[in-house]
Protein backbone atom coordinates (compact mmCIF):
# COMPACT_ATOMS: atom_id res chain seq x y z
CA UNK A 1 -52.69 26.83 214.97
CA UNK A 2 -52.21 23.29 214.31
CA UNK A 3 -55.80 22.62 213.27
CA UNK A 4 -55.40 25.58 211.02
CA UNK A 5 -52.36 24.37 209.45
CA UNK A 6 -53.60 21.06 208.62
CA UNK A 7 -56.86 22.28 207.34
CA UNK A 8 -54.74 24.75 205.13
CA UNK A 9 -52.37 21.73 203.85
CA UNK A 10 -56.15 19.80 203.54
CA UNK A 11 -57.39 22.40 201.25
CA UNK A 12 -53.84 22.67 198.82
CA UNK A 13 -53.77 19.12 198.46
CA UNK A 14 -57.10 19.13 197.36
CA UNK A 15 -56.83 22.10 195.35
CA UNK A 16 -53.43 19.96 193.87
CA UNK A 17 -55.61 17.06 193.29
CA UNK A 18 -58.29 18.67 191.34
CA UNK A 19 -55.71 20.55 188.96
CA UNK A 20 -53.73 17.00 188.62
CA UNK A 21 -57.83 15.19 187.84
CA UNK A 22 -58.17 18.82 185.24
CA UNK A 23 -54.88 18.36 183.89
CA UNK A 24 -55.07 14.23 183.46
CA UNK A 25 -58.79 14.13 181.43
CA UNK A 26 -57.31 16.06 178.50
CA UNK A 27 -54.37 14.30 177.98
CA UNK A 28 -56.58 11.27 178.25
CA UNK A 29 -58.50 13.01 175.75
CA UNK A 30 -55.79 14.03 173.60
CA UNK A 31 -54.10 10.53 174.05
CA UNK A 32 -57.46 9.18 172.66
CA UNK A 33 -57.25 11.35 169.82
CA UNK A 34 -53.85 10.96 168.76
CA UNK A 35 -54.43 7.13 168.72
CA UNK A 36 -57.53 8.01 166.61
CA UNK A 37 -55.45 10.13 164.15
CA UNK A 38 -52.63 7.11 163.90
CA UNK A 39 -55.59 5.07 163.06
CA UNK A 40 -56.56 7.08 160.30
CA UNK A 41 -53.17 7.50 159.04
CA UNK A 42 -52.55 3.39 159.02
CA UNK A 43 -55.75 3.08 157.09
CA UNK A 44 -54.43 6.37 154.65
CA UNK A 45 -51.69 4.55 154.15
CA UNK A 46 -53.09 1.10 153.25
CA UNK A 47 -55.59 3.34 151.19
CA UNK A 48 -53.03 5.41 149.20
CA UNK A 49 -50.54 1.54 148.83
CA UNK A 50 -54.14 0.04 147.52
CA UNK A 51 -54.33 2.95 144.96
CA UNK A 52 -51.02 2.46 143.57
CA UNK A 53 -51.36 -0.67 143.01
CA UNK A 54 -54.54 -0.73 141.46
CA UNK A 55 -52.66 2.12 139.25
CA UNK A 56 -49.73 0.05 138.74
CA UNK A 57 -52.47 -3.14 137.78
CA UNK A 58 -54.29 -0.72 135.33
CA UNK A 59 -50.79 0.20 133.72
CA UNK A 60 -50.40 -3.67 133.60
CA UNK A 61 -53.73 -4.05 132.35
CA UNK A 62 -53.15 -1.21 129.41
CA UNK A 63 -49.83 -3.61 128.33
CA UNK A 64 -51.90 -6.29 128.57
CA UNK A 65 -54.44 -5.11 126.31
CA UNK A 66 -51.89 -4.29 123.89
CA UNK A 67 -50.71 -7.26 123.77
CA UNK A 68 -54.33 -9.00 123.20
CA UNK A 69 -55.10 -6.61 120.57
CA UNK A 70 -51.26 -7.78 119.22
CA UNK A 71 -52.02 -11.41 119.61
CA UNK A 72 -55.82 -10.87 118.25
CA UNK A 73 -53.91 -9.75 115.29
CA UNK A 74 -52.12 -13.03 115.07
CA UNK A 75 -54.91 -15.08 115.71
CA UNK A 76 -56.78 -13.25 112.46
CA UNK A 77 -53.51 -13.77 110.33
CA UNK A 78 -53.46 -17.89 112.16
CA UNK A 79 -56.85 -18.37 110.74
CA UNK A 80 -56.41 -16.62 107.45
CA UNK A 81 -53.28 -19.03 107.16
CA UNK A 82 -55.13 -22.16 108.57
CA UNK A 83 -57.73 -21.19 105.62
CA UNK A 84 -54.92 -21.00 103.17
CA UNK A 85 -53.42 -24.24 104.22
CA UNK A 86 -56.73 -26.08 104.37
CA UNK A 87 -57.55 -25.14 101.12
CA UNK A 88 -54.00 -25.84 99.50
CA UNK A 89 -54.47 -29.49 101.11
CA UNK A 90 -57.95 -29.76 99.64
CA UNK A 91 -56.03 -28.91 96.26
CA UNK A 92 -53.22 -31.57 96.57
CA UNK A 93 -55.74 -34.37 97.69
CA UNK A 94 -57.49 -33.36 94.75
CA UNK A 95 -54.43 -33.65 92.29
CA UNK A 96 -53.46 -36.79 93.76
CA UNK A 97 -56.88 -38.35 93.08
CA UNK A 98 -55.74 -36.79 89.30
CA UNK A 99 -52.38 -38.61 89.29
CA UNK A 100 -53.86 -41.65 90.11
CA UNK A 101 -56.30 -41.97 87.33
CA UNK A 102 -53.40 -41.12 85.14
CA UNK A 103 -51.73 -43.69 85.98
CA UNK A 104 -54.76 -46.19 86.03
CA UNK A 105 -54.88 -45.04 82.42
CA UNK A 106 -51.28 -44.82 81.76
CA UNK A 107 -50.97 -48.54 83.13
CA UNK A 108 -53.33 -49.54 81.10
CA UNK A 109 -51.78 -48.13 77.83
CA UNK A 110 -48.57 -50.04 79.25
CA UNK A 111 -50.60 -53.76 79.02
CA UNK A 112 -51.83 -52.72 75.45
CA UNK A 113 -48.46 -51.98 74.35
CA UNK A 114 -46.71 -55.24 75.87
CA UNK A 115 -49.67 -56.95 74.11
CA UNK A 116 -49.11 -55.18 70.76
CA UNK A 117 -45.15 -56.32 71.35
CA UNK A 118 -46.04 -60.14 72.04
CA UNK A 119 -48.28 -60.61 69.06
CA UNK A 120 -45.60 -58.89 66.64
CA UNK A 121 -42.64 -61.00 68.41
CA UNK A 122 -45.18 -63.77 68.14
CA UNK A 123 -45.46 -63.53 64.45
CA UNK A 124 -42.13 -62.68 63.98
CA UNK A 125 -40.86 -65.74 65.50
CA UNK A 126 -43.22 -67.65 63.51
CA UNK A 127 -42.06 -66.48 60.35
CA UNK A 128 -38.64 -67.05 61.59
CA UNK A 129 -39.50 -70.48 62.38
CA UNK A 130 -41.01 -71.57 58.68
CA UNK A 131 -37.93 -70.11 57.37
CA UNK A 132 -36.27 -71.90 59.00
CA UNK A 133 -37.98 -75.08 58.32
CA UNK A 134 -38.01 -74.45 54.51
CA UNK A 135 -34.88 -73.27 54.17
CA UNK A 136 -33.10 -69.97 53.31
CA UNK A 137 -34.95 -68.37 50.69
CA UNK A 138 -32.96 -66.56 48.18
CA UNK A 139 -34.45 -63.64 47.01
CA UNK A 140 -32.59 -64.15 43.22
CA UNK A 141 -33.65 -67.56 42.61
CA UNK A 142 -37.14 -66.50 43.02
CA UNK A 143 -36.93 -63.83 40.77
CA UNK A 144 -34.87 -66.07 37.97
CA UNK A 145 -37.46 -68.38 38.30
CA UNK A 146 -39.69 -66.13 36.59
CA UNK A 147 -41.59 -67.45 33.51
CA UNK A 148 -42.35 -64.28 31.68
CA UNK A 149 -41.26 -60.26 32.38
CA UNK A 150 -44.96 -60.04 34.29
CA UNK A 151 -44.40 -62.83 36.21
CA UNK A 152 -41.01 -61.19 37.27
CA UNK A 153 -42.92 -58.10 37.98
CA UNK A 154 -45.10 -59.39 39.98
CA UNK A 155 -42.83 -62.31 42.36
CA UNK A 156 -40.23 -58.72 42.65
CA UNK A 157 -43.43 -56.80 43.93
CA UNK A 158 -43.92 -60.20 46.36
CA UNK A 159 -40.90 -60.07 47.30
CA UNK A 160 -41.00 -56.30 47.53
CA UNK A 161 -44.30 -56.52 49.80
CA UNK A 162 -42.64 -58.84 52.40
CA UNK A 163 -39.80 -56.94 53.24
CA UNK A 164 -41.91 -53.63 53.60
CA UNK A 165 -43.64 -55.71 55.79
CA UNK A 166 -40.82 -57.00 57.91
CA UNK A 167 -39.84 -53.71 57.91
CA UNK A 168 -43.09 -52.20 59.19
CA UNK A 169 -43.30 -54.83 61.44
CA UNK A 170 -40.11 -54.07 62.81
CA UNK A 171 -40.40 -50.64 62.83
CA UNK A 172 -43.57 -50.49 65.09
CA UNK A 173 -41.98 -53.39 67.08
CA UNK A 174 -39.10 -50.37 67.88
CA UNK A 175 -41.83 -47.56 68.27
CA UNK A 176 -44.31 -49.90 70.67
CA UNK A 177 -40.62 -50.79 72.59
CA UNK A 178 -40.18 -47.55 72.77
CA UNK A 179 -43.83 -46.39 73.69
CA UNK A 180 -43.63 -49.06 76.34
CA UNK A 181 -40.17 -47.04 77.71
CA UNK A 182 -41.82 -43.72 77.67
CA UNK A 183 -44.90 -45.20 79.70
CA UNK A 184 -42.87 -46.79 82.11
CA UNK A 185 -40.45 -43.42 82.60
CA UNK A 186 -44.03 -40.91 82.54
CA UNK A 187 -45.39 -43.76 84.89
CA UNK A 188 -42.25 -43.87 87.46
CA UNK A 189 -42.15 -39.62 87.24
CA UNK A 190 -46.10 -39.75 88.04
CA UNK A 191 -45.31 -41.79 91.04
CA UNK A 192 -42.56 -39.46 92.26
CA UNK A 193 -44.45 -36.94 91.28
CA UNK A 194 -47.39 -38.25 93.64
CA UNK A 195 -45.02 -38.92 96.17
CA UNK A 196 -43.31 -35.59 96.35
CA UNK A 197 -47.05 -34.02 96.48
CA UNK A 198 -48.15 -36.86 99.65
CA UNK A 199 -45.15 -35.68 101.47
CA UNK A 200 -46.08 -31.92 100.90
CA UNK A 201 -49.38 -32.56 102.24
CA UNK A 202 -47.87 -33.97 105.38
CA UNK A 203 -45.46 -31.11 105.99
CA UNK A 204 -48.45 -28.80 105.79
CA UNK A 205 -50.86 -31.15 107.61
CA UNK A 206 -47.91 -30.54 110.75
CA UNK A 207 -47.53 -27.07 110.02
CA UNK A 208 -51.56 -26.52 110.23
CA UNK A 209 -51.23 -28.48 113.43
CA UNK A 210 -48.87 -26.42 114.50
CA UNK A 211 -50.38 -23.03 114.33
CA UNK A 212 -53.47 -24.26 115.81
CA UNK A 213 -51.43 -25.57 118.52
CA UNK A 214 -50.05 -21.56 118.51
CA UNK A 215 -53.53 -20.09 118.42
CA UNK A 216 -55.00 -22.46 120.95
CA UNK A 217 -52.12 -21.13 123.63
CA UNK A 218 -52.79 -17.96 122.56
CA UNK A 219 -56.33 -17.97 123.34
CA UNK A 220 -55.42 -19.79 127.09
CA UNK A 221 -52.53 -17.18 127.49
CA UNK A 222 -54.89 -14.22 126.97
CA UNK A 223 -58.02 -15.52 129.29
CA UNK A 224 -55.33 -16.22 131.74
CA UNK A 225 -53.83 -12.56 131.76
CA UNK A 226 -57.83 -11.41 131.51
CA UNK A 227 -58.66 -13.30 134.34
CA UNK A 228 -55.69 -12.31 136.34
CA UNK A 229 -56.10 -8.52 135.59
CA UNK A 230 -59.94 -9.00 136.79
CA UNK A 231 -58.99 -10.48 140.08
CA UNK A 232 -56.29 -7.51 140.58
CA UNK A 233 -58.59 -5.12 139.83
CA UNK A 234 -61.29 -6.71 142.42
CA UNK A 235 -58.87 -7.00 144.94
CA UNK A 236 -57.84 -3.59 145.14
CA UNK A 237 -61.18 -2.07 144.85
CA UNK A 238 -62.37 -4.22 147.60
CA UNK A 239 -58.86 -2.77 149.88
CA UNK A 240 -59.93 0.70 149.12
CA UNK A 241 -63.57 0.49 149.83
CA UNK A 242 -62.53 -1.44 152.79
CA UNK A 243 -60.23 1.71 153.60
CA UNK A 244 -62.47 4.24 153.22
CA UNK A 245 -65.15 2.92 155.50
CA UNK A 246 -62.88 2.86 157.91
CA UNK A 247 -61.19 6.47 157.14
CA UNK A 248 -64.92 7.49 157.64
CA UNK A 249 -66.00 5.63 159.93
CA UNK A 250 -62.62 7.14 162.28
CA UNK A 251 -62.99 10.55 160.95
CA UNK A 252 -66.44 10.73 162.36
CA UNK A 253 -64.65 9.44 165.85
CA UNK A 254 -61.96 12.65 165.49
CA UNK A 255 -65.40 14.56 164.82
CA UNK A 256 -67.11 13.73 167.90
CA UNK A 257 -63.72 13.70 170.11
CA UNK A 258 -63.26 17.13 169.17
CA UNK A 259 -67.22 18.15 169.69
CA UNK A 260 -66.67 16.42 173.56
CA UNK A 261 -63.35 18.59 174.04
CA UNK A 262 -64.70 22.05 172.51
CA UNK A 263 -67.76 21.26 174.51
CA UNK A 264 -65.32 21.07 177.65
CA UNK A 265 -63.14 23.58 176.73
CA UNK A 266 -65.22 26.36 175.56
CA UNK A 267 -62.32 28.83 175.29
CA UNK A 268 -60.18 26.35 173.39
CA UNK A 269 -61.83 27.86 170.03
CA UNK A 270 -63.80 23.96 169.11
CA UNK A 271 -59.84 22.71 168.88
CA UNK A 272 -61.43 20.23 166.15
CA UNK A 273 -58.53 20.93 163.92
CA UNK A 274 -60.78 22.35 160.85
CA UNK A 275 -61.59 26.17 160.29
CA UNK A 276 -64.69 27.59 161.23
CA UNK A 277 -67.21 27.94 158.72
CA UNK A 278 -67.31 31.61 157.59
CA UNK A 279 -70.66 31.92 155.64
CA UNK A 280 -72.65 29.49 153.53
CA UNK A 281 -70.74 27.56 150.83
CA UNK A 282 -69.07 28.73 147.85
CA UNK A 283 -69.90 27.78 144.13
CA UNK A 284 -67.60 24.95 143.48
CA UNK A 285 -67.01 26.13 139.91
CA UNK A 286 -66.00 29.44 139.70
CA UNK A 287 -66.11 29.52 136.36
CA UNK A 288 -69.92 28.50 136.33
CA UNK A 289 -71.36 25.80 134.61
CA UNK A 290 -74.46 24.38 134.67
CA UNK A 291 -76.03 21.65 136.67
CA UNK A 292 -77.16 18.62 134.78
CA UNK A 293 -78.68 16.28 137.27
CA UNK A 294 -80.08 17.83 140.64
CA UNK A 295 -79.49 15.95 144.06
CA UNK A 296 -82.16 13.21 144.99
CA UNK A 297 -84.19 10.55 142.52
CA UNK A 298 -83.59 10.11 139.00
CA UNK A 299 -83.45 8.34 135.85
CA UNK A 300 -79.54 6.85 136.24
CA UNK A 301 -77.84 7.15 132.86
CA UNK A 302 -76.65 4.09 133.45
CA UNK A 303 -79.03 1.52 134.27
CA UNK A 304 -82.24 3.70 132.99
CA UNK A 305 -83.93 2.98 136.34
CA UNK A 306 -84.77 5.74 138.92
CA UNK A 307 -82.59 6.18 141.80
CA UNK A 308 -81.04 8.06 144.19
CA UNK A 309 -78.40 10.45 143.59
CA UNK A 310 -76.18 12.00 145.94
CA UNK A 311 -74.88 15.10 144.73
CA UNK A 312 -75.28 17.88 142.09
CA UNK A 313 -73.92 16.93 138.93
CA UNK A 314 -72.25 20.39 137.61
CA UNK A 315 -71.25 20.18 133.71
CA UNK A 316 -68.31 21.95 132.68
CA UNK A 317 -65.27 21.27 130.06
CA UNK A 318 -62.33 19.16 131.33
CA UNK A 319 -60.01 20.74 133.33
CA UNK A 320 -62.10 23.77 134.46
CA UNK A 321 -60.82 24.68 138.00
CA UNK A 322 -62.52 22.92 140.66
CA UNK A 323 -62.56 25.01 144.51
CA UNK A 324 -63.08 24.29 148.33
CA UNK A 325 -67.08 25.20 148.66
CA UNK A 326 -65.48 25.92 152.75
CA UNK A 327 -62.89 25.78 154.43
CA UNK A 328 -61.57 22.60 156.10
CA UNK A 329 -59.29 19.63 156.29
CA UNK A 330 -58.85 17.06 152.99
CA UNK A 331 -58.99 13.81 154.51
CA UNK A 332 -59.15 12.14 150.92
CA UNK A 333 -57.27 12.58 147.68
CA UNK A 334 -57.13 9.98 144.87
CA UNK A 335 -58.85 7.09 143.73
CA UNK A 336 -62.32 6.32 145.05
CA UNK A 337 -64.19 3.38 143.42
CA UNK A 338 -67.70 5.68 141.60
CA UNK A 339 -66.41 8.81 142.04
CA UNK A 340 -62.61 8.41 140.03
CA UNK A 341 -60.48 10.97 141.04
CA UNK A 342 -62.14 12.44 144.58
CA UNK A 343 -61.41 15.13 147.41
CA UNK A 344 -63.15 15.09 150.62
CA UNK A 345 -62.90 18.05 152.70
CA UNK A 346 -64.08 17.56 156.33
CA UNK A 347 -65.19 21.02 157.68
CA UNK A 348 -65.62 19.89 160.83
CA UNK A 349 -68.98 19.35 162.88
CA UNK A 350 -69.42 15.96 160.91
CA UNK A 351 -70.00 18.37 157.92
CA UNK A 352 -68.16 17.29 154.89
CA UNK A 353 -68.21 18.13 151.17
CA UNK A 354 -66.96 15.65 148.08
CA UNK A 355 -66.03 16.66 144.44
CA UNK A 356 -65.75 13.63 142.34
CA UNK A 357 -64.93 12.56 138.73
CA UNK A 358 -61.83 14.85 138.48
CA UNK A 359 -59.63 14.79 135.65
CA UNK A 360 -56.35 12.33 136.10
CA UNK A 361 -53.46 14.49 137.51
CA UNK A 362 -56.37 17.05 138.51
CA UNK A 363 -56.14 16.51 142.18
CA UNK A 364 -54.17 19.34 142.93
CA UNK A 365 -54.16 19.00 147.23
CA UNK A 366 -53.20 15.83 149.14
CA UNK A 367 -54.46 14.43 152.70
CA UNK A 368 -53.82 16.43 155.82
CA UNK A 369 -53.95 19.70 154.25
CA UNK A 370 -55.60 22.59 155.40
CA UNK A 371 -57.59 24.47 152.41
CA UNK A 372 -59.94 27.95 152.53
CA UNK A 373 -62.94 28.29 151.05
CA UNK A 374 -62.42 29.72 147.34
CA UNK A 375 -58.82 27.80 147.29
CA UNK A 376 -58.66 25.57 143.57
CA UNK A 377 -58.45 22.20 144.50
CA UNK A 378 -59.04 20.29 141.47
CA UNK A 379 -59.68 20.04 137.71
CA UNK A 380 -62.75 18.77 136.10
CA UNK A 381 -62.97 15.90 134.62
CA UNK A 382 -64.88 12.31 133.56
CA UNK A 383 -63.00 9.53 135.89
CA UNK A 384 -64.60 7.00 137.93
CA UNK A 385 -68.72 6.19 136.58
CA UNK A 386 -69.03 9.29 134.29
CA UNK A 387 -70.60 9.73 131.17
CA UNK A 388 -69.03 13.16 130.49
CA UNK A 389 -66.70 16.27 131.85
CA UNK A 390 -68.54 17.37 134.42
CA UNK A 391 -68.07 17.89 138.53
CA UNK A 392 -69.95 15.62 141.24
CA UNK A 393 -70.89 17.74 144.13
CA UNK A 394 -71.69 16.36 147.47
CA UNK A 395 -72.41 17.14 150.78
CA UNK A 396 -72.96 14.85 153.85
CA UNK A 397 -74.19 15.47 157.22
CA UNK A 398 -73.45 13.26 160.15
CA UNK A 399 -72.29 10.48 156.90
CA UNK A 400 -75.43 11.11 155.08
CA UNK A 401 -76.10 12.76 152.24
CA UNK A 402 -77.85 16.04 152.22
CA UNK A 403 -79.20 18.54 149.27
CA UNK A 404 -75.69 20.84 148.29
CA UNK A 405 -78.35 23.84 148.40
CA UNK A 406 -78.79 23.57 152.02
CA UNK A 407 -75.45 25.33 152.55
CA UNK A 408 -75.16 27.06 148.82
């Protein structure tokens, strides 16, 4: 009875053991998972902070350009200006060369006229002095000393000769005086003249310095908000790509996690989180459209070289509804460096499907949710490296990439 009893409390604590060992590998399991998931929501996260800023960089980037297409603007009116003032200083240095010569010449005119003044004062003076030296000539004695009525005519017209001729002599005495005056007033206005025009040379020479000095910190001001924008820009792409490898690369972890438990729980329904796929895949445009560029090699419209492509290209007009080709989980939704705008859908089974180049504001579900097949997820559009409206299909298997028609 003993022997019974402790084989009996043998077999429940071994029966107790087992369901404790059963009960402690799926929380293990699940414990696993959970961390996985956290994972994947850390790296979302840094994702989805990466993508605003590179939005927040771009709206930066869109002021920025403003602002160079402002200051470019500027710099056109600077060097029309810099032109302007270039060619007024060519002008003055010009006119200055002019008022020089005048007053070369005008100095000149100044000597002959002071030399014209010194011979008449000259002669004056010497007539003066032989007066004089003779005496005082009296103009009636001279004429009473006339012998006959002709030789009064003519000593009078002597007489009358001389003083005209004191009188010219004195007259252009006055007008050379006064030349001289003129010459020296015309010459000292010239000068100020010439000195007014030197000193508005100057102020423009500084000015033109000046807005060269403006243009040239222009030009450093606008390569250094380029060059800044660039390394933004490079940064956050390199964060999201960075991101998504690793969203992938832990997604396809979750995958295979939730293959090992469906494979040891059979009647746990796969408990991989995604629906089950109900048929083959829906028409991602249910409006139609037409593909443009198959899945596989071919000419790339950008580079002109053949290459791989990893989708089907399906034209259609922007903002055509874009839907779920299955059912499934999105585990991306926003910005992905190619594709623009993007939604991955994982359908579970390491089976997932990508529509890319979707309009901006077209991404009409967000991360985490659950979507059926048919649902509109999305707008066409031409984001990301597109050369028109149109939707990039994909469709990857175990990570690769796999011809849509497969599963269409």
């Amino acid at each position: 009875m003993n022997m019974q009893f402790k084989s009996h409390k043998r077999l429940t604590l071994g029966i107790a053991s087992a369901l404790a060992l059963a009960m402690l590998v799926p929380q293990a399991a699940i414990a696993d998972l959970n961390d996985l998931q956290e994972q994947q929501q850390n790296e979302q996260s840094k994702l989805d902070e990466a993508r605003e800023k590179e939005k927040a960089a771009k709206e930066l980037k869109e002021q920025f350009q403003q602002q160079i297409n402002v200051n470019a603007s500027e710099i056109e009116t600077l060097s029309a200006q810099i032109d302007e003032k270039e060619g007024e200083i060519a002008r003055l240095q010009t006119e200055i060369y002019k008022k020089g010569q005048q007053i070369e010449r005008t100095q000149r005119e100044l000597e002959e006229a002071e030399k014209r003044v010194k011979e008449r004062d000259k002669l004056l003076k010497e007539r003066l002095r032989l007066m004089y030296e003779q005496g005082e000539v009296q103009y009636l004695e001279v004429l009473l000393g006339s012998t006959s009525f002709s030789d009064f005519l003519e000593r009078f017209n002597a007489l009358q000769m001389i003083f005209e001729q004191d009188t010219v002599i004195l007259k252009k005495n006055k007008e050379d005086r006064e030349l001289i005056a003129q010459k020296k007033k015309q010459m000292e206005e010239e000068k100020t003249t010439l000195v007014g025009m030197q000193s508005t040379q100057l102020e423009q020479k500084t000015q033109l310095d000046g807005l060269k000095a403006q243009k040239e910190e222009i030009a450093v001001q606008l390569e250094s908000n380029k060059s800044e924008q660039e390394r933004i820009e490079a940064e956050q792409r390199d964060i999201q790509e960075s991101s998504i490898n690793a969203i992938y690369a832990l997604q396809q972890q979750i995958s295979e996690e939730r293959n090992k438990q469906a494979t040891q729980n059979p009647g746990n329904g796969g408990g991989n989180g995604a629906p089950a796929l109900s048929g083959p895949f829906a028409w991602p445009v249910p409006s139609g459209g037409w593909v443009s560029s198959e899945w596989g090699n071919r000419i790339d419209p950008f580079t002109g070289q053949r290459a791989g492509h990893n989708g089907l290209d399906i034209a259609a007009a922007t903002g055509t509804d874009v839907a779920a080709a299955q059912g499934g989980i999105v585990i991306t939704a926003g910005w992905v460096s190619g594709f623009g705008n993007c939604i991955i859908i994982d359908h579970g089974g390491d089976l997932w499907t990508l529509y890319g180049h979707l309009v901006n504001g077209g991404v009409l579900v967000s991360v985490g949710q659950e979507v059926g097949q048919g649902q509109i997820i999305g707008k066409v559009g031409s984001t990301g490296r597109s050369t028109g409206p149109h939707l990039h299909f994909g469709v990857y298997q175990n990570g690769k990439d796999i011809d849509p028609y497969t599963y269409l």
